[in-house]
N, C-alpha and C. Protein backbone atom coordinates (compact mmCIF):
# COMPACT_ATOMS: atom_id res chain seq x y z
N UNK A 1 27.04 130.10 24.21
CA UNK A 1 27.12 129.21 23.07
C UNK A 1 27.07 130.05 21.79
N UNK A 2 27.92 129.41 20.91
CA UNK A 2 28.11 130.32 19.77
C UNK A 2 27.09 129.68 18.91
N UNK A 3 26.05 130.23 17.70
CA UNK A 3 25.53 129.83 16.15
C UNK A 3 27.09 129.98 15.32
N UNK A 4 27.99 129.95 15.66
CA UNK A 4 29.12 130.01 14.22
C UNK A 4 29.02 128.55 13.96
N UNK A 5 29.11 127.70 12.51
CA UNK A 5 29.08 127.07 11.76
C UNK A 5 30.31 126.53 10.94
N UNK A 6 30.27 124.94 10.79
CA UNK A 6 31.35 124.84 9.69
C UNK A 6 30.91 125.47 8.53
N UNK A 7 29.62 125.53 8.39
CA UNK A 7 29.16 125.93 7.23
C UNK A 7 29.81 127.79 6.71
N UNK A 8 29.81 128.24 7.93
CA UNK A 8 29.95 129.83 8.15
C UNK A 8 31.58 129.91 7.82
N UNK A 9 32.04 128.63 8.53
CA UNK A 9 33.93 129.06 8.23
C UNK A 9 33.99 128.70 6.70
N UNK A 10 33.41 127.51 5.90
CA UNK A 10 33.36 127.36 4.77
C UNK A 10 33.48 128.65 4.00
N UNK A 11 32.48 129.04 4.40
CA UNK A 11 32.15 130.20 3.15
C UNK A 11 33.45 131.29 3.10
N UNK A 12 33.94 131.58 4.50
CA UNK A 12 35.07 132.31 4.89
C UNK A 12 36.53 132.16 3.92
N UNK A 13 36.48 130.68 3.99
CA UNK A 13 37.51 130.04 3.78
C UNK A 13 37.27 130.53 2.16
N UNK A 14 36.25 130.07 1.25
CA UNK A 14 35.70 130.16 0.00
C UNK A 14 36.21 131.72 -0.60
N UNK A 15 36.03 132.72 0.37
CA UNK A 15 35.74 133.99 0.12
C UNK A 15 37.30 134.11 0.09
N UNK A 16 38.11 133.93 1.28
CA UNK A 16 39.63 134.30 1.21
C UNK A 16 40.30 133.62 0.04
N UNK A 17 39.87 132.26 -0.27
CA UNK A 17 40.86 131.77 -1.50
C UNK A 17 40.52 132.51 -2.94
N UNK A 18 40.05 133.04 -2.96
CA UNK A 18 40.02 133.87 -4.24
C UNK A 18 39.81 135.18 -3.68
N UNK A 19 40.47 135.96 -2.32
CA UNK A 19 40.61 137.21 -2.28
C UNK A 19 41.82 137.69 -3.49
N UNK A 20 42.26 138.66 -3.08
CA UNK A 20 43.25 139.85 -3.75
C UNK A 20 43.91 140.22 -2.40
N UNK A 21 43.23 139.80 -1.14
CA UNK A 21 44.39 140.44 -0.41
C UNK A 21 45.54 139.39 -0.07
N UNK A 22 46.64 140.49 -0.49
CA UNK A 22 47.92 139.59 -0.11
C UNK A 22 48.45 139.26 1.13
N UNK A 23 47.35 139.52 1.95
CA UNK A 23 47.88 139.18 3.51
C UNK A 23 47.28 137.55 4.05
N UNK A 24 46.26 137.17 2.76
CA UNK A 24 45.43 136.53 3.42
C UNK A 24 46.37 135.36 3.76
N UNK A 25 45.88 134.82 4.98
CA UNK A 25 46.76 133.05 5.04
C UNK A 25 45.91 132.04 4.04
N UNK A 26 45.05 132.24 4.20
CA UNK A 26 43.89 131.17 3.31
C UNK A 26 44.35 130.87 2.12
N UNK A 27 44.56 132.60 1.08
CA UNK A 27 44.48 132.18 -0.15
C UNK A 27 46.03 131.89 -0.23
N UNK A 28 47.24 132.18 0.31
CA UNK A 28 48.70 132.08 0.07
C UNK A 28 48.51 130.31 0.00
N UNK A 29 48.11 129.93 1.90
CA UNK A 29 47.96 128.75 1.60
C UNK A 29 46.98 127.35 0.71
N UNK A 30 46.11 127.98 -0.17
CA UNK A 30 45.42 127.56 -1.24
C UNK A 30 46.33 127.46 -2.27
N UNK A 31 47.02 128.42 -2.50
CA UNK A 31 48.20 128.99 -3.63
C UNK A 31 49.46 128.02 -3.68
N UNK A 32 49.53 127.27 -2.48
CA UNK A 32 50.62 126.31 -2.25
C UNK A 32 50.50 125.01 -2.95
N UNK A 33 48.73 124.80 -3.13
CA UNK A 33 48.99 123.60 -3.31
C UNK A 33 48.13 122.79 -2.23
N UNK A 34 47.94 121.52 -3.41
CA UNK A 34 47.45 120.68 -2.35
C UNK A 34 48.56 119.92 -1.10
N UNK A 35 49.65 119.79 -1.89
CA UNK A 35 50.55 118.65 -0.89
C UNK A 35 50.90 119.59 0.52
N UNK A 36 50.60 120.74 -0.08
CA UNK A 36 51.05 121.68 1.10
C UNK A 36 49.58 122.04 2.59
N UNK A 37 48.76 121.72 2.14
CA UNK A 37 47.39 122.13 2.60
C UNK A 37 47.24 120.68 3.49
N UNK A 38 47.29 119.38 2.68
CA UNK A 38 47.38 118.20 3.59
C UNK A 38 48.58 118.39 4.70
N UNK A 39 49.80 118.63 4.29
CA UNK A 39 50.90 118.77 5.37
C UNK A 39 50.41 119.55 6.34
N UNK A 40 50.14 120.27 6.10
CA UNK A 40 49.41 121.40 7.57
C UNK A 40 47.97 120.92 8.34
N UNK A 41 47.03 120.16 7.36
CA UNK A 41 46.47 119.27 8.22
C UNK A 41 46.82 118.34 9.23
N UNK A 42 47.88 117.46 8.57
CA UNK A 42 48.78 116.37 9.19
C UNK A 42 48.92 117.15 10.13
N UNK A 43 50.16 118.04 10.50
CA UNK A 43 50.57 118.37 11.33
C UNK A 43 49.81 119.53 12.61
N UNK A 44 48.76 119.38 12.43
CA UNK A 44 47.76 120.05 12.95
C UNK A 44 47.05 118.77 13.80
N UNK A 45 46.49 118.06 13.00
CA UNK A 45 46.04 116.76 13.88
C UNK A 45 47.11 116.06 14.50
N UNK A 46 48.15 116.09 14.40
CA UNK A 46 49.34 115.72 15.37
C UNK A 46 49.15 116.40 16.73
N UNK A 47 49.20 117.64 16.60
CA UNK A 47 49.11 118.70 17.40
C UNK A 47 48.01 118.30 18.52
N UNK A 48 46.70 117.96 17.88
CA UNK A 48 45.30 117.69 18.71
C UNK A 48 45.97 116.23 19.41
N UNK A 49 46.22 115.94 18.47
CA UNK A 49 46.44 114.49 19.39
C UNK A 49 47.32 114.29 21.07
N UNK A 50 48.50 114.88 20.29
CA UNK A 50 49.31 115.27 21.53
C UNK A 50 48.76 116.23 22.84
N UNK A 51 47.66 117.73 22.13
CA UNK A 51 46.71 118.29 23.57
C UNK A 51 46.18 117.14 23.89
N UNK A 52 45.38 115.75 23.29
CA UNK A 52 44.71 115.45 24.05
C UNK A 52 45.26 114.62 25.13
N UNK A 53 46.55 113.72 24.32
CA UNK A 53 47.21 112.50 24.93
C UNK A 53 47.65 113.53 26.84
N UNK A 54 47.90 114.39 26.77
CA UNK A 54 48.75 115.77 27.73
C UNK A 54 47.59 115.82 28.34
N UNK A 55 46.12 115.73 28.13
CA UNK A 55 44.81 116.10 28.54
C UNK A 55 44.78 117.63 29.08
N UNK A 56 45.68 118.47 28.28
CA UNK A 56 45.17 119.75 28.12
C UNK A 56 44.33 120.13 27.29
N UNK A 57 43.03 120.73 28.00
CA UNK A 57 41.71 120.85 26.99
C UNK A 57 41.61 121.97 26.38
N UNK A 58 42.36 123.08 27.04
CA UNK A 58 42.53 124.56 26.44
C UNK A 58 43.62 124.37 24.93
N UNK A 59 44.48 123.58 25.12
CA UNK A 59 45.26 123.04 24.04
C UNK A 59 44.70 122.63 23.04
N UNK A 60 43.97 121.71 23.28
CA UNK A 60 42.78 120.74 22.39
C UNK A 60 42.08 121.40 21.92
N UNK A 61 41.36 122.48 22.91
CA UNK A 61 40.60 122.84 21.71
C UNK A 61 40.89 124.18 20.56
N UNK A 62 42.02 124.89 20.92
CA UNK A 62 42.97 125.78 20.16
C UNK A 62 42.79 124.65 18.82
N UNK A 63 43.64 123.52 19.28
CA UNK A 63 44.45 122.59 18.05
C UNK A 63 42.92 121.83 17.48
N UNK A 64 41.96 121.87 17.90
CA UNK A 64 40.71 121.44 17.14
C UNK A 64 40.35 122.50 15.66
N UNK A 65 40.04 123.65 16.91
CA UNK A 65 39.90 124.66 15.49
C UNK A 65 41.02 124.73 14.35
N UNK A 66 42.29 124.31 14.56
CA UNK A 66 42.77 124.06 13.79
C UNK A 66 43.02 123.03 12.48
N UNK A 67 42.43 121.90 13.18
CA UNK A 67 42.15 120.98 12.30
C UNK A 67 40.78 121.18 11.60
N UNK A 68 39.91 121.32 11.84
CA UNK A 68 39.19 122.00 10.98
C UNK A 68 38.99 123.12 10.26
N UNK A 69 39.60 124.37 10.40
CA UNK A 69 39.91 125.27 9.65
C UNK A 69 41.30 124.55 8.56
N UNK A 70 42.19 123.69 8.67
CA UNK A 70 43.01 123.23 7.90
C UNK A 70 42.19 122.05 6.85
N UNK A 71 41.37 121.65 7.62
CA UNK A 71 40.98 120.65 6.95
C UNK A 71 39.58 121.28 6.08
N UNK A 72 38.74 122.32 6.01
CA UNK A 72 38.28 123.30 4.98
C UNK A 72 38.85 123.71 3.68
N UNK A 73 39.99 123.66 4.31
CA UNK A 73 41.26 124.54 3.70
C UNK A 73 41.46 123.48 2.39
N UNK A 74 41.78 122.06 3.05
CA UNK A 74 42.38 121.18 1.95
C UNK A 74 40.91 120.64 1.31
N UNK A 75 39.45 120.74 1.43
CA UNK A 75 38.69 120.37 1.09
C UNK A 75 39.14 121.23 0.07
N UNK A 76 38.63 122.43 -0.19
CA UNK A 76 38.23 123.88 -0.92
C UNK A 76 39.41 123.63 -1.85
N UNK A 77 40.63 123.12 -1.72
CA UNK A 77 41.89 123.73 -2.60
C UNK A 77 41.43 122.27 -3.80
N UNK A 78 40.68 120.79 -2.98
CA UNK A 78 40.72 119.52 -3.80
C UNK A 78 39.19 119.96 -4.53
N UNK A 79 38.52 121.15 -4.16
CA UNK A 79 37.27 121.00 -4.71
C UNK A 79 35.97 119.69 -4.04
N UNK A 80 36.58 119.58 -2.76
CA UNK A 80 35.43 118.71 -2.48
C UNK A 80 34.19 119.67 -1.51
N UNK A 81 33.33 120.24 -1.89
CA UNK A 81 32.08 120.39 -1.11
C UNK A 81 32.17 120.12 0.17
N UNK A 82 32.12 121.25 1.35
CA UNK A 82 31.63 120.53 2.54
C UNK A 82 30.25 119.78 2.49
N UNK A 83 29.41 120.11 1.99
CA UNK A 83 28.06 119.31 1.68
C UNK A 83 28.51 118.10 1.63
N UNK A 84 29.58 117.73 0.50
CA UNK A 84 29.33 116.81 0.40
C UNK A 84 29.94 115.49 1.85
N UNK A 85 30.92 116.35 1.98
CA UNK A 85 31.03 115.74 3.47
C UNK A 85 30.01 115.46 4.71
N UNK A 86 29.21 116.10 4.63
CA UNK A 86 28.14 116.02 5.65
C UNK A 86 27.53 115.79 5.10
N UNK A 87 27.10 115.03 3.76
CA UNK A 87 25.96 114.23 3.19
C UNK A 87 26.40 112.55 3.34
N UNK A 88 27.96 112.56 3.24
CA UNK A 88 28.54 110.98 4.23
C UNK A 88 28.36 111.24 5.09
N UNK A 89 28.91 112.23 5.69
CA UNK A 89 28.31 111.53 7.81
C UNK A 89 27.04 111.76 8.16
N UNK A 90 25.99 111.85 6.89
CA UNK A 90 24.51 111.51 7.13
C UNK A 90 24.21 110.49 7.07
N UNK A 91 25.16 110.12 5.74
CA UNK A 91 24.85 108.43 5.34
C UNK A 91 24.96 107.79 6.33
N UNK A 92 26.19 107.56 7.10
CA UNK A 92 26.92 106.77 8.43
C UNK A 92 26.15 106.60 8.73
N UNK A 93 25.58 107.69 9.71
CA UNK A 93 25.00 108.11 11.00
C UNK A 93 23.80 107.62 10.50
N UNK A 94 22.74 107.17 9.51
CA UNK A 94 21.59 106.10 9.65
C UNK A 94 21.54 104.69 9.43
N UNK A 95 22.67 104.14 10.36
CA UNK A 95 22.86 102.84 10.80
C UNK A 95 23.90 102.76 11.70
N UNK A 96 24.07 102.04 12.61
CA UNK A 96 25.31 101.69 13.80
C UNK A 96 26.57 101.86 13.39
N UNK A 97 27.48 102.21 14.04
CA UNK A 97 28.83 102.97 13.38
C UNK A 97 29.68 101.06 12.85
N UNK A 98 29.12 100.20 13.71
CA UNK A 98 29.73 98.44 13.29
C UNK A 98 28.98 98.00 11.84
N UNK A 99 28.02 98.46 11.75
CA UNK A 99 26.97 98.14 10.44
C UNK A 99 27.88 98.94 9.24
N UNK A 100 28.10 100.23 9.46
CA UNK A 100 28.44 100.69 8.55
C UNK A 100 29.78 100.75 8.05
N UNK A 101 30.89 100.33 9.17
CA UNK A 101 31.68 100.00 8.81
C UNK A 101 32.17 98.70 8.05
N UNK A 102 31.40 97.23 8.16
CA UNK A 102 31.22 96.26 7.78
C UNK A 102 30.72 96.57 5.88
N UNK A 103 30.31 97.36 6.02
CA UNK A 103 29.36 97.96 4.69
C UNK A 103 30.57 98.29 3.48
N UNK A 104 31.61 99.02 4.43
CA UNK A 104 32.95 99.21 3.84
C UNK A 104 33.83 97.94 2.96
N UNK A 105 34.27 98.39 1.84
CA UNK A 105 35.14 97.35 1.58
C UNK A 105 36.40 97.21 2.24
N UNK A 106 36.55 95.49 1.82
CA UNK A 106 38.13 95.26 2.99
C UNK A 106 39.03 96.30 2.15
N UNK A 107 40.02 95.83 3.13
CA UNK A 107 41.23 97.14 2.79
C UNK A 107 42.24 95.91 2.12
């Protein structure tokens, strides 16, 4: 079992978008843009979906780390805090996932 962390790729992610090296993928793809950072999410969680629908798990979980390293990616480029993300799925998570969705406004 690994201690690596979203918290640990965060900072990774943090550190490459304002490197200098021109090799990095992080900061090129920071450099793109947001519309470009969601597209590669999108198509990344496509990806998971399809390992899972296939129920290849070696697939799945390749295309997991991907969605979360993409989805760091588009946090960091919109300026949203992983904190602050895991300070909502604290909120959630102290009441029933039906409670808290009800809590939601209609769409």
């Amino acid at each position: 079992m690994t201690d690596f962390t979203l918290s640990d790729l965060d900072a990774i992610i943090a550190a490459r978008a304002t490197s200098a090296d021109e090799k990095s993928y992080t900061r090129k793809l920071i450099g793109k843009g947001v519309p470009k950072c969601a597209q590669k999410l999108g198509e990344e969680a496509v990806e998971a979906a399809i390992a899972a629908a296939r129920g290849d798990q070696a697939e799945l979980t390749a295309e997991a780390a991907d969605v979360l390293y993409h989805l760091l990616v588009l946090l960091k480029a919109c300026d949203v805090p992983l904190q602050d993300v895991m300070a909502e799925l604290q909120r959630r998570t102290a009441q029933t996932g039906l409670e808290e969705k009800a809590s939601r406004p209609a769409d």
